[in-house]
Protein backbone atom coordinates (compact mmCIF):
# COMPACT_ATOMS: atom_id res chain seq x y z
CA UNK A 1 89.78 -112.21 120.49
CA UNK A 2 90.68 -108.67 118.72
CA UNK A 3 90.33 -106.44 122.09
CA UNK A 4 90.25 -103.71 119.28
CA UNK A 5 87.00 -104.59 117.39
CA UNK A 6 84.71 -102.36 119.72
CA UNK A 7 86.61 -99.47 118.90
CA UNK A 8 86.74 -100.44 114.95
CA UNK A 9 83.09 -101.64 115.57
CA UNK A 10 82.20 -98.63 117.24
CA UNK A 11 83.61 -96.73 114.21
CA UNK A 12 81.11 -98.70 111.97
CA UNK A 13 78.10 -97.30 113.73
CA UNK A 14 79.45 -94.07 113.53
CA UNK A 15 80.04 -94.24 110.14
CA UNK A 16 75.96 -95.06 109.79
CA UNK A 17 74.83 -92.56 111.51
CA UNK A 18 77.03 -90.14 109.47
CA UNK A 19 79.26 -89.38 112.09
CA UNK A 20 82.33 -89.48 110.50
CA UNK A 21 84.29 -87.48 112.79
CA UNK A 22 83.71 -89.50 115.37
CA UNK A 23 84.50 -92.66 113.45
CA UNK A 24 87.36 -91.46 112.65
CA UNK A 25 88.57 -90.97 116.18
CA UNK A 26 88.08 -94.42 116.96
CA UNK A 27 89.79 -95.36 113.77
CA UNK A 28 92.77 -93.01 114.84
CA UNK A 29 92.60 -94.83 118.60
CA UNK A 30 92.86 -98.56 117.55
CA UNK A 31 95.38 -97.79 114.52
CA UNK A 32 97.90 -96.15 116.74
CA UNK A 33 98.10 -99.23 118.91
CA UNK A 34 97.03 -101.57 115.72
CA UNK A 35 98.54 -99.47 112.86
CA UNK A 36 97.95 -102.48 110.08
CA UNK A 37 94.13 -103.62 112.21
CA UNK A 38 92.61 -104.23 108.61
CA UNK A 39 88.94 -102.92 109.98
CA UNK A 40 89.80 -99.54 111.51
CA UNK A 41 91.89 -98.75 108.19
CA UNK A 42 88.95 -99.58 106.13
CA UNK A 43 86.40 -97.74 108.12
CA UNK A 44 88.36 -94.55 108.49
CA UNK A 45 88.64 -94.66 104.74
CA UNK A 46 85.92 -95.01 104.55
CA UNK A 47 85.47 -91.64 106.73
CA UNK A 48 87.83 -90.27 104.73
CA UNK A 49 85.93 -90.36 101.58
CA UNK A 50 82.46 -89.34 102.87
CA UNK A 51 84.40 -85.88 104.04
CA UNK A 52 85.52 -85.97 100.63
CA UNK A 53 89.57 -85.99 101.85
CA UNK A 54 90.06 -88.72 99.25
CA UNK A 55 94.10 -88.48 99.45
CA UNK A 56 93.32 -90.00 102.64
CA UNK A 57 90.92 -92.52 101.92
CA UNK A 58 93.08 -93.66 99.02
CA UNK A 59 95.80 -93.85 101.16
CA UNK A 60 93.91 -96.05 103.98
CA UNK A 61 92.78 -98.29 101.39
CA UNK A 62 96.30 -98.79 100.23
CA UNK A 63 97.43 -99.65 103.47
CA UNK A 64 95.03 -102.24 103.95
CA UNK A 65 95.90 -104.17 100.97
CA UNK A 66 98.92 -104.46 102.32
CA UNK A 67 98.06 -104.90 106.42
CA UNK A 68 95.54 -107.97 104.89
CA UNK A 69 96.50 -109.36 101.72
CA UNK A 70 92.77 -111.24 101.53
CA UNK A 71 91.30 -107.95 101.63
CA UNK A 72 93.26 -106.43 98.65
CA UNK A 73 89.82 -106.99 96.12
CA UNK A 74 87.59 -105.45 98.13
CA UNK A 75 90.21 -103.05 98.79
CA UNK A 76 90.71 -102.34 95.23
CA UNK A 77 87.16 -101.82 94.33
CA UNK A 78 87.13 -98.77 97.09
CA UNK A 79 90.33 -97.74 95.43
CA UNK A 80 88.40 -97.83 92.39
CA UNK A 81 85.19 -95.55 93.60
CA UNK A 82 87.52 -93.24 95.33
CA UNK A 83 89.17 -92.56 92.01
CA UNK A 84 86.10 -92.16 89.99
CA UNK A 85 85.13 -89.11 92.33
């Protein structure tokens, strides 16, 4: 079991209620023990991008193509948004 995921899940709620700085404080927590945990680096680029910090986001999204390969489409397609703003 990921003993991460509530943190990274967590993160997700945050990131519904619009939240983002708290998301990405839980992102921030379970990356610095996890640094490639494919969820937290999504979500806080996710963060990222709604505080319009998109260096950032890109970056995250990056990093998660490479933490989980079988994310790398879905990572792309954020790539792609991010770049289109």
């Amino acid at each position: 079991a990921d003993q991460h995921a509530p943190g990274a899940n967590r993160a997700a709620v945050y990131l519904e209620l619009k939240q983002y700085d708290a998301a990405l404080q839980d992102c921030d927590a379970v990356l610095q023990e996890h640094p490639n945990h494919a969820k937290a680096l999504y979500r806080r680029g996710l963060a990222h991008q709604a505080l319009s910090d998109f260096d950032r986001a890109l970056a995250d999204f990056q990093r998660l193509k490479v933490a989980d390969a079988g994310q790398s489409g879905f990572a792309d397609a954020q790539i792609d948004k991010v770049q289109e703003l």
